[in-house]
PDB file of N, CA and C in Angstrom:
ATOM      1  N   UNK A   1     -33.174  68.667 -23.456  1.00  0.00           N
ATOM      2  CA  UNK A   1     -32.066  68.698 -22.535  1.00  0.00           C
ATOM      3  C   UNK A   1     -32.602  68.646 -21.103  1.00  0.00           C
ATOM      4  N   UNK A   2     -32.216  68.071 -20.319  1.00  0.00           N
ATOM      5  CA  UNK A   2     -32.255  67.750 -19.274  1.00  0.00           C
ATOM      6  C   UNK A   2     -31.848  68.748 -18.129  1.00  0.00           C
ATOM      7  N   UNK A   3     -33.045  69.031 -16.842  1.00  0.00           N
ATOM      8  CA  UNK A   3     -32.037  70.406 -16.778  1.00  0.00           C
ATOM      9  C   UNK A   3     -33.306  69.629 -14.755  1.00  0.00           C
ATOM     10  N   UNK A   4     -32.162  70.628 -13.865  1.00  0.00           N
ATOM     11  CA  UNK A   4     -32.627  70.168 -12.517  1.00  0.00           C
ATOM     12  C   UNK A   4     -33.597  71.432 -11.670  1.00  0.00           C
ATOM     13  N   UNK A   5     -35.136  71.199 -11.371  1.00  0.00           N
ATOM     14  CA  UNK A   5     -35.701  72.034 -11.427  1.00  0.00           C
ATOM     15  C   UNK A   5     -36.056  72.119  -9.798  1.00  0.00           C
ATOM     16  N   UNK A   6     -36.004  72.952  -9.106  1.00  0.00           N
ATOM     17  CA  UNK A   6     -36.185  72.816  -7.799  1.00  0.00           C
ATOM     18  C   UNK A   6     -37.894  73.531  -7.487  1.00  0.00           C
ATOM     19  N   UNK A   7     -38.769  73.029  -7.072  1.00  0.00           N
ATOM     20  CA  UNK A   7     -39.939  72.928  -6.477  1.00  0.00           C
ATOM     21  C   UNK A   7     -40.479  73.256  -4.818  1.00  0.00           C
ATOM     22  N   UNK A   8     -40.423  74.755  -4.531  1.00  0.00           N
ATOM     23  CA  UNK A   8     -40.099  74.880  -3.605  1.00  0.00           C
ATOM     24  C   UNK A   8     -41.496  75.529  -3.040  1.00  0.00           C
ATOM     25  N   UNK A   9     -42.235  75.039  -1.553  1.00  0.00           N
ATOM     26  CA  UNK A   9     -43.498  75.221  -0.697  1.00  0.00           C
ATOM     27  C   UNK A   9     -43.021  76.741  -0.194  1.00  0.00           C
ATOM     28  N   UNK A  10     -43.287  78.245  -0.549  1.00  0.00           N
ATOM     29  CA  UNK A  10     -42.943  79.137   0.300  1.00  0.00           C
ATOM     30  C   UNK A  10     -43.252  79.521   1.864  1.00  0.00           C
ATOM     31  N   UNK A  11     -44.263  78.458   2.341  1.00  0.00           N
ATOM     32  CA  UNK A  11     -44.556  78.727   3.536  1.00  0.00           C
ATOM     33  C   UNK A  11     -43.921  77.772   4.475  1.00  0.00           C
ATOM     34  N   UNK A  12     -43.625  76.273   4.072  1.00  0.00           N
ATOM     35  CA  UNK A  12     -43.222  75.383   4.726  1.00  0.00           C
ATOM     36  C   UNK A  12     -41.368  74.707   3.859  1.00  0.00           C
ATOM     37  N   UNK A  13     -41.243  75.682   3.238  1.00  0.00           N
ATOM     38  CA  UNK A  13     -39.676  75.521   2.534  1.00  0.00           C
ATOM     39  C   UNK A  13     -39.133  74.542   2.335  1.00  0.00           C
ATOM     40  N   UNK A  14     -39.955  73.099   2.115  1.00  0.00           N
ATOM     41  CA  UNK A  14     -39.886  71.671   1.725  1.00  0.00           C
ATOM     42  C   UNK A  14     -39.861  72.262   0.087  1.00  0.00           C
ATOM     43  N   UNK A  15     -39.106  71.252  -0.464  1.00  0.00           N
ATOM     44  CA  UNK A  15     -38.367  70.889  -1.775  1.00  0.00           C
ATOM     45  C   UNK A  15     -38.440  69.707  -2.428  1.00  0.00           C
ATOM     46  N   UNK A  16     -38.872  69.464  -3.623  1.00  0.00           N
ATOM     47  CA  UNK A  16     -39.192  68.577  -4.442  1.00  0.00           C
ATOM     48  C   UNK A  16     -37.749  68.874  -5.829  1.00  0.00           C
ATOM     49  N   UNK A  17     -37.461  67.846  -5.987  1.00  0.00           N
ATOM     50  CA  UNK A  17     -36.281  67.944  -6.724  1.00  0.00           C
ATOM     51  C   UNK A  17     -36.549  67.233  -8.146  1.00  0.00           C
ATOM     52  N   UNK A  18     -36.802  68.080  -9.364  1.00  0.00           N
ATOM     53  CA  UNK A  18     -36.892  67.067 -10.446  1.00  0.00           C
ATOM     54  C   UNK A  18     -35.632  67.579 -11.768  1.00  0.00           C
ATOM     55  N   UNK A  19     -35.214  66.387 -12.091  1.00  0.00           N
ATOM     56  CA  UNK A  19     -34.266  65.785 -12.982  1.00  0.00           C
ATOM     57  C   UNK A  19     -34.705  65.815 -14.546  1.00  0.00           C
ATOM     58  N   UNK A  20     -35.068  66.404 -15.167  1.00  0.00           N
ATOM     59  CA  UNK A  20     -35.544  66.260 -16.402  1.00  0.00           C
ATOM     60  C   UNK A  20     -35.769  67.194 -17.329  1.00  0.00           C
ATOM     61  N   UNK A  21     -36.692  66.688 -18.673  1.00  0.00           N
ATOM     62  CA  UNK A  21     -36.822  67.788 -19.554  1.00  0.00           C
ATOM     63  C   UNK A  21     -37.706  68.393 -19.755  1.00  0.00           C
ATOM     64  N   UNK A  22     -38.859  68.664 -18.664  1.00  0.00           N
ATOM     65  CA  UNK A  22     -40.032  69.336 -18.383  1.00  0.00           C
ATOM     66  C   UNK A  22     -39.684  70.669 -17.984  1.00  0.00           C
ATOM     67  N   UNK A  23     -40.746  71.976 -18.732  1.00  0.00           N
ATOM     68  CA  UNK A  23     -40.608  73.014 -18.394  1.00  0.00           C
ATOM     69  C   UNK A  23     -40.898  73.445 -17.061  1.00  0.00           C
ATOM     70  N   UNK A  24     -40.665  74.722 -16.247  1.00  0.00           N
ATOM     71  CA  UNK A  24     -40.509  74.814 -14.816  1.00  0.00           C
ATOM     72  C   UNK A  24     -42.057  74.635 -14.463  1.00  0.00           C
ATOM     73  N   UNK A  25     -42.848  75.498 -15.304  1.00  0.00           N
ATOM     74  CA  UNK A  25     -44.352  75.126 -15.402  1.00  0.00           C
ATOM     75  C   UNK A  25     -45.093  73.724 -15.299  1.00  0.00           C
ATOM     76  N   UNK A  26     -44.564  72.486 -16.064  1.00  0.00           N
ATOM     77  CA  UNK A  26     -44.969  70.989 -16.146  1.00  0.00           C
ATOM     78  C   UNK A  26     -44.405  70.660 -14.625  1.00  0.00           C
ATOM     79  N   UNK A  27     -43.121  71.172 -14.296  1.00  0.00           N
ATOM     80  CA  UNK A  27     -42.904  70.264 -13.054  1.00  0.00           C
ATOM     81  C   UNK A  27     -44.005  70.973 -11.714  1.00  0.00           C
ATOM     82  N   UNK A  28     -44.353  72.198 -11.632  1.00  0.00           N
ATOM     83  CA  UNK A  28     -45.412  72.655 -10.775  1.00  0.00           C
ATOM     84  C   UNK A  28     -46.336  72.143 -10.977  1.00  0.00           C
ATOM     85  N   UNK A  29     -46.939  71.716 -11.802  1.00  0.00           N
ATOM     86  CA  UNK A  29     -47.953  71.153 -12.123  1.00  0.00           C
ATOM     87  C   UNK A  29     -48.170  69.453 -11.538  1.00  0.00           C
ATOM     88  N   UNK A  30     -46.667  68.609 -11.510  1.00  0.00           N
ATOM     89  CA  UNK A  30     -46.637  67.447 -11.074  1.00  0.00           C
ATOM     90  C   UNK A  30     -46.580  68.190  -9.347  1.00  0.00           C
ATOM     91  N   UNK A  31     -46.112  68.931  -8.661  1.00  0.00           N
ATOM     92  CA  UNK A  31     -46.235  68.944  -7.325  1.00  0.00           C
ATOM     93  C   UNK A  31     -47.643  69.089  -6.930  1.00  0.00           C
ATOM     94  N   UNK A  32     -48.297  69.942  -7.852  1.00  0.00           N
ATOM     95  CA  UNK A  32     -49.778  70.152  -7.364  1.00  0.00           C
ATOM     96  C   UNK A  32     -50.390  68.899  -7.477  1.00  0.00           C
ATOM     97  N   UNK A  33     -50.057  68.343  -8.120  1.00  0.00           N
ATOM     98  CA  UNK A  33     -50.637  66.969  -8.305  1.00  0.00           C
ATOM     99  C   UNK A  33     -50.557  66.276  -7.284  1.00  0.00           C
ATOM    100  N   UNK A  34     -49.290  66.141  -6.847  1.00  0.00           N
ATOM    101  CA  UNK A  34     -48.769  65.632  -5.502  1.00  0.00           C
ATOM    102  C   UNK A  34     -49.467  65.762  -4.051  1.00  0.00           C
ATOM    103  N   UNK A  35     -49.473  67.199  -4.389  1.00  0.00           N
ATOM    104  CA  UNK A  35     -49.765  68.201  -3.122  1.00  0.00           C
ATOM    105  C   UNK A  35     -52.057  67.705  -2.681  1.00  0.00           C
ATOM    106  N   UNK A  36     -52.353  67.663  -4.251  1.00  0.00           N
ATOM    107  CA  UNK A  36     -53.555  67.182  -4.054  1.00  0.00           C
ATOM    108  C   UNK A  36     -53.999  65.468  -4.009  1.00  0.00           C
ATOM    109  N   UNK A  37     -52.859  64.921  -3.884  1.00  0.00           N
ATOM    110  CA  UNK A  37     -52.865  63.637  -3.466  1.00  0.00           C
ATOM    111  C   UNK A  37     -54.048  62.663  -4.914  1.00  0.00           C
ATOM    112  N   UNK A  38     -53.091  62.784  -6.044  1.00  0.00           N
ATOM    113  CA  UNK A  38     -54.146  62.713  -7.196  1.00  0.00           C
ATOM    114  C   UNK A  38     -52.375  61.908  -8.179  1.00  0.00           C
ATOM    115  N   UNK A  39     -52.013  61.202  -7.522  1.00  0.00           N
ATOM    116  CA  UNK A  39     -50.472  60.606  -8.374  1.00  0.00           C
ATOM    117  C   UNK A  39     -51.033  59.867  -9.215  1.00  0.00           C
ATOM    118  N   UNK A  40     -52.086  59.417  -8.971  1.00  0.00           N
ATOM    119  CA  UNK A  40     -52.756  58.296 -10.130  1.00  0.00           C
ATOM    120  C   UNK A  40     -53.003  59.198 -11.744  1.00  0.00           C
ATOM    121  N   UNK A  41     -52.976  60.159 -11.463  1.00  0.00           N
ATOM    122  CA  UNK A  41     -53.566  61.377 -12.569  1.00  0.00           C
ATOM    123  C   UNK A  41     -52.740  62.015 -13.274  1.00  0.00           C
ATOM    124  N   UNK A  42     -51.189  61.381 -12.570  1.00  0.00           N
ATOM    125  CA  UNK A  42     -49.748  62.575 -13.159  1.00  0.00           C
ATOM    126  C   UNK A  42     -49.977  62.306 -14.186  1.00  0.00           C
ATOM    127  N   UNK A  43     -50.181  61.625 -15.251  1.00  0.00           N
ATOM    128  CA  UNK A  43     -49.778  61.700 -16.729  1.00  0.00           C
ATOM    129  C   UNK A  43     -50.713  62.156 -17.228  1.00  0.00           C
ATOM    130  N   UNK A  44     -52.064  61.887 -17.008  1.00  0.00           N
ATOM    131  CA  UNK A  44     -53.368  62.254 -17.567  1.00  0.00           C
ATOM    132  C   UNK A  44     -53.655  63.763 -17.915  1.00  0.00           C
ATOM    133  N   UNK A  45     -53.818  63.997 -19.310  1.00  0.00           N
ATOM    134  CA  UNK A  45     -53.855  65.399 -19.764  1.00  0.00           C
ATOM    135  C   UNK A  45     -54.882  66.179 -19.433  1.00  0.00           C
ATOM    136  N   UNK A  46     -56.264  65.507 -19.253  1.00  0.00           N
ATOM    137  CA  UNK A  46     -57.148  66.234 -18.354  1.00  0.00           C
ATOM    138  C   UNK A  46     -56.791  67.222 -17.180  1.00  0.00           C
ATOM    139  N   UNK A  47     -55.973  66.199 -16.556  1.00  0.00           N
ATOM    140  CA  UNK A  47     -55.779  67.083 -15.017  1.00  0.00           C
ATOM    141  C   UNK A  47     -54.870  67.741 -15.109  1.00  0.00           C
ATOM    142  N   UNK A  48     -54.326  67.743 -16.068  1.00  0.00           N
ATOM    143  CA  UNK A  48     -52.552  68.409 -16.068  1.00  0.00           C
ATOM    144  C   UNK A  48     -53.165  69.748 -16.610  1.00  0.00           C
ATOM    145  N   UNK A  49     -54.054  69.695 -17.433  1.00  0.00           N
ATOM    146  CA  UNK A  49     -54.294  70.773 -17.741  1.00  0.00           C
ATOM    147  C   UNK A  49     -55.089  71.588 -16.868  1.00  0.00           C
ATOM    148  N   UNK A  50     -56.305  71.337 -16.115  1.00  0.00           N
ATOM    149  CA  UNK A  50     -57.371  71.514 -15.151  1.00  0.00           C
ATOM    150  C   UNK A  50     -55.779  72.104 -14.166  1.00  0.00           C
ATOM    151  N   UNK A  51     -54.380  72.131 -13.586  1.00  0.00           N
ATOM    152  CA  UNK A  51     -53.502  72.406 -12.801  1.00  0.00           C
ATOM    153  C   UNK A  51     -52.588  73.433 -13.696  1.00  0.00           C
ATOM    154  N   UNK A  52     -52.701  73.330 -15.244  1.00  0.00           N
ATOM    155  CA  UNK A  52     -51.786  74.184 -15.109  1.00  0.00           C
ATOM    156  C   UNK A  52     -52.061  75.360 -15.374  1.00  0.00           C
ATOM    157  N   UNK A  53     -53.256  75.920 -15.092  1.00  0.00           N
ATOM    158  CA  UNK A  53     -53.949  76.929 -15.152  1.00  0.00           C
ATOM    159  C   UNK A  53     -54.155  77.809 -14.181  1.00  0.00           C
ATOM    160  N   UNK A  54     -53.358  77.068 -12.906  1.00  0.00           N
ATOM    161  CA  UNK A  54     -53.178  77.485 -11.634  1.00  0.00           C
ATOM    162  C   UNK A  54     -51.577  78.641 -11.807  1.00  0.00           C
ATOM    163  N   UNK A  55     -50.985  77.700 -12.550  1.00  0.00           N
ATOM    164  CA  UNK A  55     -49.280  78.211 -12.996  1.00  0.00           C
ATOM    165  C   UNK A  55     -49.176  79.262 -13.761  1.00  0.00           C
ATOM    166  N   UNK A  56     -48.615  80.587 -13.470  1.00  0.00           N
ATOM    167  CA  UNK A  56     -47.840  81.902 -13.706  1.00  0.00           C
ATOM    168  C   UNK A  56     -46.410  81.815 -13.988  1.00  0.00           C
ATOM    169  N   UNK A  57     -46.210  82.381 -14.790  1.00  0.00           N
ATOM    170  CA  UNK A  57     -44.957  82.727 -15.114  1.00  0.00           C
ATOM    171  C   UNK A  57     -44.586  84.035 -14.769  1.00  0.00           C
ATOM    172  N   UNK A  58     -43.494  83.593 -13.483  1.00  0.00           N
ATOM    173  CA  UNK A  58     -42.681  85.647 -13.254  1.00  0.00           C
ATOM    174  C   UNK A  58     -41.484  85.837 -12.914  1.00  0.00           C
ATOM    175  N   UNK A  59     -41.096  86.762 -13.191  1.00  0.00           N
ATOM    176  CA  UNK A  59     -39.929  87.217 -13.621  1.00  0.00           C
ATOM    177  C   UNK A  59     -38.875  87.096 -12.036  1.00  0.00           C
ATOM    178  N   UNK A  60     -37.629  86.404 -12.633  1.00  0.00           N
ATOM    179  CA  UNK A  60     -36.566  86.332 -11.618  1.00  0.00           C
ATOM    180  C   UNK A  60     -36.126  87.608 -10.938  1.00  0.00           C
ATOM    181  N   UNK A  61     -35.482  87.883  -9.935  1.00  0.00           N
ATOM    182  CA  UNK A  61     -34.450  88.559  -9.949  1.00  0.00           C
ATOM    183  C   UNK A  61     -33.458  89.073 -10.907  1.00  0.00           C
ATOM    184  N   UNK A  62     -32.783  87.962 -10.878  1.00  0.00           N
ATOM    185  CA  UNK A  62     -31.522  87.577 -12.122  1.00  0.00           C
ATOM    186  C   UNK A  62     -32.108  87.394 -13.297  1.00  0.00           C
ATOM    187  N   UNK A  63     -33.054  88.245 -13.285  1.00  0.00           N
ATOM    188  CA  UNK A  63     -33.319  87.754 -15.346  1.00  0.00           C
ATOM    189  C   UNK A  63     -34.094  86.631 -15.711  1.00  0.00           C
ATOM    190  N   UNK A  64     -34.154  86.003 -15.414  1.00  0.00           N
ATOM    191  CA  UNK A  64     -34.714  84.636 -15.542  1.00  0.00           C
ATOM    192  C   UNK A  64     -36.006  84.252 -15.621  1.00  0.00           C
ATOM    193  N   UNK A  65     -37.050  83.170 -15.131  1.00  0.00           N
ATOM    194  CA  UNK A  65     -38.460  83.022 -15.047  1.00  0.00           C
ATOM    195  C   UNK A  65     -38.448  82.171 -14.092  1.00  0.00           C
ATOM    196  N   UNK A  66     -39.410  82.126 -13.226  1.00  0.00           N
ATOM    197  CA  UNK A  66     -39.920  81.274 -12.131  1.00  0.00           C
ATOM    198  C   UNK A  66     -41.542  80.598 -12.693  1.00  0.00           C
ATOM    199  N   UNK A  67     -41.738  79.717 -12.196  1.00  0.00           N
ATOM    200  CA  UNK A  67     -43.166  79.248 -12.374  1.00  0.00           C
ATOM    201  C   UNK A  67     -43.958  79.174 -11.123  1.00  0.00           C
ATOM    202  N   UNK A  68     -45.084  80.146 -10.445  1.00  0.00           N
ATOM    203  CA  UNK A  68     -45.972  80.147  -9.917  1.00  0.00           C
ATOM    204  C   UNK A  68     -46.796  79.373  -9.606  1.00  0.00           C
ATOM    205  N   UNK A  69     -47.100  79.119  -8.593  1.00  0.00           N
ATOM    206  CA  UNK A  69     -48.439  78.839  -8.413  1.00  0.00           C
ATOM    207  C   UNK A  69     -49.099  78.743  -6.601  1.00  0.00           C
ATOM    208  N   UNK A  70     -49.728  80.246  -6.764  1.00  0.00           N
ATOM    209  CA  UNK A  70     -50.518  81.472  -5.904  1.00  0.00           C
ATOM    210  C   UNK A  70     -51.167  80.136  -4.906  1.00  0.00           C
ATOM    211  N   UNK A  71     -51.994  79.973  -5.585  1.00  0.00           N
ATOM    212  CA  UNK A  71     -53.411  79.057  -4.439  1.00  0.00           C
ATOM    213  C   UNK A  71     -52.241  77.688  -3.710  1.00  0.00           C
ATOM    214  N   UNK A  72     -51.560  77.260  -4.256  1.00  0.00           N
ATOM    215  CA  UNK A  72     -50.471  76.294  -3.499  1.00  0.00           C
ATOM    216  C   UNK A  72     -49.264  76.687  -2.727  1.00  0.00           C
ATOM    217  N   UNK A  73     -48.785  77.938  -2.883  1.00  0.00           N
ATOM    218  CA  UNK A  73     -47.882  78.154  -2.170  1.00  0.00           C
ATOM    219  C   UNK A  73     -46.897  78.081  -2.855  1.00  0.00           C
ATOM    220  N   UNK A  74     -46.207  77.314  -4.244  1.00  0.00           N
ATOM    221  CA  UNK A  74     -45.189  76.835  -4.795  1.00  0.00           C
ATOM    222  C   UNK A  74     -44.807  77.488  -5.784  1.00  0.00           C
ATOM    223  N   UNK A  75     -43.107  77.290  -6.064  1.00  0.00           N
ATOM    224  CA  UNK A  75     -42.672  78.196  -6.589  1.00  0.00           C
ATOM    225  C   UNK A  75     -41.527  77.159  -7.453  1.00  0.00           C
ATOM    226  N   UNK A  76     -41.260  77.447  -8.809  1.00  0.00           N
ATOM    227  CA  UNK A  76     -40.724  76.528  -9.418  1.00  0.00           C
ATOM    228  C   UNK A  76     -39.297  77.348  -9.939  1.00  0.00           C
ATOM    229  N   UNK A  77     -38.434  76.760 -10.061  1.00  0.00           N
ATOM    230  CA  UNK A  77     -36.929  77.177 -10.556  1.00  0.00           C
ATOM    231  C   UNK A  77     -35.835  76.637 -10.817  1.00  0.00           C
ATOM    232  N   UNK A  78     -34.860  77.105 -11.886  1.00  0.00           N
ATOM    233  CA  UNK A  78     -33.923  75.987 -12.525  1.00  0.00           C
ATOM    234  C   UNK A  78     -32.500  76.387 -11.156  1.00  0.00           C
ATOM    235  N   UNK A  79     -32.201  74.523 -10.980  1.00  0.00           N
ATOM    236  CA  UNK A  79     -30.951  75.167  -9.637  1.00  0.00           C
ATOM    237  C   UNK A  79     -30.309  75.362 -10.772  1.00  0.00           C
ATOM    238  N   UNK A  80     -28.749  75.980 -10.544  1.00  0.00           N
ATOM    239  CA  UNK A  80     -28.070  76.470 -11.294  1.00  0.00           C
ATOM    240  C   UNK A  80     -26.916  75.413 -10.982  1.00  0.00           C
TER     241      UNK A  80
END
């Protein structure tokens, strides 16, 4: 299911908007990708993995889960 995940820089509050059926974790993982200027590499399981090791999972406010990630600044979450 398809669900809209917002990708958000906590220091510079720029937003990456993704549309799909990737967990909040996979889409942090494509910003870091981004963020390290490495787009040639988004699909490649090497690096996806080598990034998502950067990604935490923690707990919402509201109950929920956010996806982390400390050394980038970014913070992953389903808009509602």
């Amino acid at each position: 299911m398809k669900k809209t995940t917002v990708v958000k820089n906590v220091i510079t509050e720029q937003e990456e908007i993704y549309f799909n059926s990737l967990s909040l974790a996979e889409n942090v993982v494509s910003s870091i990708i981004a963020v390290e200027k490495q787009n040639s590499n988004l699909m490649t399981t090497k690096v996806r993995e080598k990034y998502s090791k950067e990604v935490k999972m923690i707990p919402s406010i509201k109950g929920g889960k956010k996806a982390y990630a400390q050394n980038y600044d970014l913070i992953g979450f389903y808009k509602d």
